[in-house]
N, C-alpha and C. Protein backbone atom coordinates (compact mmCIF):
# COMPACT_ATOMS: atom_id res chain seq x y z
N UNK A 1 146.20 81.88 125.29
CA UNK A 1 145.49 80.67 124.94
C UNK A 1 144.57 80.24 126.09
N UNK A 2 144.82 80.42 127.06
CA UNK A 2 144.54 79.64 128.41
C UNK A 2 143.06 80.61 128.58
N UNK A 3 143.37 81.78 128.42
CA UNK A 3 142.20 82.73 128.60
C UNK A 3 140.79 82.68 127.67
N UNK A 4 141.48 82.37 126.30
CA UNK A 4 140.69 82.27 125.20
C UNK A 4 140.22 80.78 125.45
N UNK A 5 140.15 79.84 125.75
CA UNK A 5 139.86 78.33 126.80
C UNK A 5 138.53 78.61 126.91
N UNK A 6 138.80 79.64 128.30
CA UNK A 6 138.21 79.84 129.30
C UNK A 6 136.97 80.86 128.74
N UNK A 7 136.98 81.42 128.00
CA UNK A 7 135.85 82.01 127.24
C UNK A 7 135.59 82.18 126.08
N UNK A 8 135.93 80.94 125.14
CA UNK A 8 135.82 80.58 124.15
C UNK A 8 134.41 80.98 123.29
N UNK A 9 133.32 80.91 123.88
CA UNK A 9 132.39 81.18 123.26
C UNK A 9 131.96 82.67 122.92
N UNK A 10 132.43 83.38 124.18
CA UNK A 10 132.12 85.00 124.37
C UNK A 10 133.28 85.64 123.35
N UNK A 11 134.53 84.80 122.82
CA UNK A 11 135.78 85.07 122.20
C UNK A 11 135.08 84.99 120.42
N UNK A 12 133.91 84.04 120.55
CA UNK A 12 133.76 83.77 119.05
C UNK A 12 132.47 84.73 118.46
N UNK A 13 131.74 84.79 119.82
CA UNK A 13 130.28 85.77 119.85
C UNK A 13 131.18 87.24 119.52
N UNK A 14 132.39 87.63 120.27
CA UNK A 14 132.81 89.02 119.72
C UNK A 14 133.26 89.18 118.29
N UNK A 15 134.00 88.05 117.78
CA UNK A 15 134.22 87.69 116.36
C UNK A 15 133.43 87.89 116.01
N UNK A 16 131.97 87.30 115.60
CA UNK A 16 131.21 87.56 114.65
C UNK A 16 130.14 88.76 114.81
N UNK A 17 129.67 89.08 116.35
CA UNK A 17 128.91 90.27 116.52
C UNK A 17 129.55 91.96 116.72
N UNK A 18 131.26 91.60 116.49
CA UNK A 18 130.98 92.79 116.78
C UNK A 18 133.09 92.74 115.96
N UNK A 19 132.94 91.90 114.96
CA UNK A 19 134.34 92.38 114.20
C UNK A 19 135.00 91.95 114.75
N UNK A 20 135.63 92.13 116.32
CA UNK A 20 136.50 92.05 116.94
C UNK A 20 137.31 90.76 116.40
N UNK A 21 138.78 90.58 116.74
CA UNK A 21 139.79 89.50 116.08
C UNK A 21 140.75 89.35 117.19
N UNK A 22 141.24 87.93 117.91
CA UNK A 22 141.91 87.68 119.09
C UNK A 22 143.54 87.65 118.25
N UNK A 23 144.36 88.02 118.75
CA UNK A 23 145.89 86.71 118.62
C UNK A 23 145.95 86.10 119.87
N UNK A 24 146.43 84.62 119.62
CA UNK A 24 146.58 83.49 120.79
C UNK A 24 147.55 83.13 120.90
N UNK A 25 148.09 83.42 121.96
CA UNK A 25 149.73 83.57 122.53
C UNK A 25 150.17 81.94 123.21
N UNK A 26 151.24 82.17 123.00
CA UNK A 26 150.90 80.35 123.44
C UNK A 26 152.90 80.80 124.19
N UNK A 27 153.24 80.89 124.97
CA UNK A 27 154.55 80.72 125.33
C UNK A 27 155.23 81.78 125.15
N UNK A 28 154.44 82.76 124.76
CA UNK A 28 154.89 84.42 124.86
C UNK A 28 155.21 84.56 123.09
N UNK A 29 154.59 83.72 122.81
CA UNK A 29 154.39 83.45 121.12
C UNK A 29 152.95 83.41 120.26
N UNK A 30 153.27 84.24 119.93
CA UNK A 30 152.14 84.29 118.55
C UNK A 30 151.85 83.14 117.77
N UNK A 31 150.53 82.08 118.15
CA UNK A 31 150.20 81.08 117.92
C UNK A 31 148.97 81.08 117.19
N UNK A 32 147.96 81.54 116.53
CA UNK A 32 147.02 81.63 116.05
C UNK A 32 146.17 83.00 116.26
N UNK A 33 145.82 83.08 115.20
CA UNK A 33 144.29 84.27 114.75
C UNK A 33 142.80 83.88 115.09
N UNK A 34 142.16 84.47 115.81
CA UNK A 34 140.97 83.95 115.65
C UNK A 34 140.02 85.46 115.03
N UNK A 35 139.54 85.13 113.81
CA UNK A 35 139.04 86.21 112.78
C UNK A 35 137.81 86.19 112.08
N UNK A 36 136.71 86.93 111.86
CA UNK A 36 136.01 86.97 111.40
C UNK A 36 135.91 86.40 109.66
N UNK A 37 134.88 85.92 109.57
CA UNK A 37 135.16 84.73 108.25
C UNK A 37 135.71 86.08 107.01
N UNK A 38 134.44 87.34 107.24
CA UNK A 38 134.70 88.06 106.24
C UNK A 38 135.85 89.28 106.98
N UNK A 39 136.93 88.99 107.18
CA UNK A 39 138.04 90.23 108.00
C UNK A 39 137.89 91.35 106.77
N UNK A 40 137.81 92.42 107.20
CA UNK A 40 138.08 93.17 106.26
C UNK A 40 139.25 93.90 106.37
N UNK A 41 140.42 94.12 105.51
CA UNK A 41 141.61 94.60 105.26
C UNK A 41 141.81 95.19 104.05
N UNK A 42 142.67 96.30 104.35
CA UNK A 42 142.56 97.43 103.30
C UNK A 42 143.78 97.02 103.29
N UNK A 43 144.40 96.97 101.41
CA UNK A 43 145.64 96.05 101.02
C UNK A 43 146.52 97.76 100.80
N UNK A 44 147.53 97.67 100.51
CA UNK A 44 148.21 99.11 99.83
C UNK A 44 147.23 99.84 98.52
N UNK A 45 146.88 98.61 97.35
CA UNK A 45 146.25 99.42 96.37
C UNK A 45 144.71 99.99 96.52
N UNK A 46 144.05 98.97 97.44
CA UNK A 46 143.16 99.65 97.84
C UNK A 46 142.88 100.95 98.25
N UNK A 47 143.85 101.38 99.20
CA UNK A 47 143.96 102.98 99.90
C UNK A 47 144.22 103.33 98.66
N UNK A 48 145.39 103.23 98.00
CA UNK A 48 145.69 103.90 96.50
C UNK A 48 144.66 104.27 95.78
N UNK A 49 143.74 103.35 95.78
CA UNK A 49 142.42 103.65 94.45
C UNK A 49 141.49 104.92 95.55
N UNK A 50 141.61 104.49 96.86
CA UNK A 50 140.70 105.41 97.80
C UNK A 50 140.91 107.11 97.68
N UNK A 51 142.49 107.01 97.83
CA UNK A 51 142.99 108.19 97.83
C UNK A 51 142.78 108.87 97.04
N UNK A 52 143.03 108.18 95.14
CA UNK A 52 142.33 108.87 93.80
C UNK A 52 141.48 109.32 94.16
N UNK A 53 140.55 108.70 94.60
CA UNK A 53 138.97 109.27 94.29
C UNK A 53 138.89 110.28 95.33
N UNK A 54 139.48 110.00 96.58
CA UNK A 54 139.63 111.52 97.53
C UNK A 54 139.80 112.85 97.27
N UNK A 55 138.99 114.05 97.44
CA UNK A 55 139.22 115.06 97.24
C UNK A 55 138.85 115.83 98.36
N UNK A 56 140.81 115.83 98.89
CA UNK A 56 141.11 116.60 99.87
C UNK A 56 141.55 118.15 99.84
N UNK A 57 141.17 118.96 100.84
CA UNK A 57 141.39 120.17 100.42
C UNK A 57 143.36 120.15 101.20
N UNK A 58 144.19 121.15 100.93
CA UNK A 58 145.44 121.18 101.14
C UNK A 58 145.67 120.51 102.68
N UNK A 59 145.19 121.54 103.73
CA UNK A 59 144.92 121.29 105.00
C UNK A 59 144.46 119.70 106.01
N UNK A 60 143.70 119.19 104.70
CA UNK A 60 143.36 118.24 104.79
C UNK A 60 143.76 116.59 104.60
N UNK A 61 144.85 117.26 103.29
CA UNK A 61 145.66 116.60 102.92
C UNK A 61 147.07 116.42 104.03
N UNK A 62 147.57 117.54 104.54
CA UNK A 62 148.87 117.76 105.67
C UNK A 62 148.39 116.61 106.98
N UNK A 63 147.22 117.20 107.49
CA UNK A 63 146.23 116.49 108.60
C UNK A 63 146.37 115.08 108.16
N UNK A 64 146.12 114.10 107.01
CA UNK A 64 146.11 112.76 106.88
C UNK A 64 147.55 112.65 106.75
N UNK A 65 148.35 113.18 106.35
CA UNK A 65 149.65 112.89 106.16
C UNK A 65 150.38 112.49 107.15
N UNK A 66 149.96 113.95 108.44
CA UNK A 66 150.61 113.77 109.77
C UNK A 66 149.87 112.38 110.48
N UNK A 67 148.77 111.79 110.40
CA UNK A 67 147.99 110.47 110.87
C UNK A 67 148.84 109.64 110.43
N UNK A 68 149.12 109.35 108.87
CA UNK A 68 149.70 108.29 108.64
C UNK A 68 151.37 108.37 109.11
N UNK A 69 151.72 109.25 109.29
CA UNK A 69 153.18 109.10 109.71
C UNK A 69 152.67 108.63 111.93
N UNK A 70 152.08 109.21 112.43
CA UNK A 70 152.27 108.61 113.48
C UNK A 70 151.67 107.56 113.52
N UNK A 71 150.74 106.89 112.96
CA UNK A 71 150.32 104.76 112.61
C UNK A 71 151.37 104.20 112.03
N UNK A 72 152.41 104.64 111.25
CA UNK A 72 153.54 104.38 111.15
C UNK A 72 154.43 103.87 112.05
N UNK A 73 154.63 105.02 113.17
CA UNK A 73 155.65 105.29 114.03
C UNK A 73 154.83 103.78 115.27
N UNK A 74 153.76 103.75 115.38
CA UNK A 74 153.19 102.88 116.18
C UNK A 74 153.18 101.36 115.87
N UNK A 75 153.33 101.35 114.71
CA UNK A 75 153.17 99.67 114.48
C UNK A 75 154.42 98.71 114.83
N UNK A 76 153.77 98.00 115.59
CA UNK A 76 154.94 96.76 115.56
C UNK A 76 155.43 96.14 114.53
N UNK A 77 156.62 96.00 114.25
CA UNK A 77 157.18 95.05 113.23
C UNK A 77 156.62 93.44 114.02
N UNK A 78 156.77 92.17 113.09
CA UNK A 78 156.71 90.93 113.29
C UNK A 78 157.77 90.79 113.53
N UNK A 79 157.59 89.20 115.02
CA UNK A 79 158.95 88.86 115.08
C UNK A 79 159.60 87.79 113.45
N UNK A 80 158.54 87.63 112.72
CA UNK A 80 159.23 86.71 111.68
C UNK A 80 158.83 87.95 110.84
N UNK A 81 159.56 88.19 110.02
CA UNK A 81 159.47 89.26 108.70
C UNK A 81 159.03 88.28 107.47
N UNK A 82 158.56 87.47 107.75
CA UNK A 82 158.05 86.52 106.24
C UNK A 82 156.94 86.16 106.75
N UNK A 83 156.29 86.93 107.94
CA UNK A 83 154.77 86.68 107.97
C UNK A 83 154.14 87.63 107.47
């Protein structure tokens, strides 16, 4: 928080010129988003409809498989599971 203060404007100029999205920690706690108006997020059915229309060859298919299992293995869980 204290940082995002302190360069608040250069924090909102990266938001909108260049995507970028802060979290604001406040007490070693996850206290607010600061996000581009239009965030773009790919939901589960989205990839689903993506994937249909994908035409991967076998090799290609193994290769995304092995990606999504290690973005898997990388993501943090939330400390609240009902966020």
């Amino acid at each position: 928080m204290t940082e995002a203060a302190r360069n608040f404007a250069d924090c909102v100029n990266q938001v909108h010129y260049q995507n970028a999205s802060f979290m604001l920690i406040k007490n070693g706690r996850r206290f607010a988003r600061l996000v581009p108006v239009e965030e773009k997020v790919c939901k589960g059915r989205d990839l689903v409809k993506a994937l249909e229309r994908a035409s991967l060859t076998p090799s290609e298919s193994r290769a995304w498989r092995t990606d999504l299992k290690r973005a898997r293995r990388a993501l943090i869980p939330p400390e609240d599971k009902w966020q």
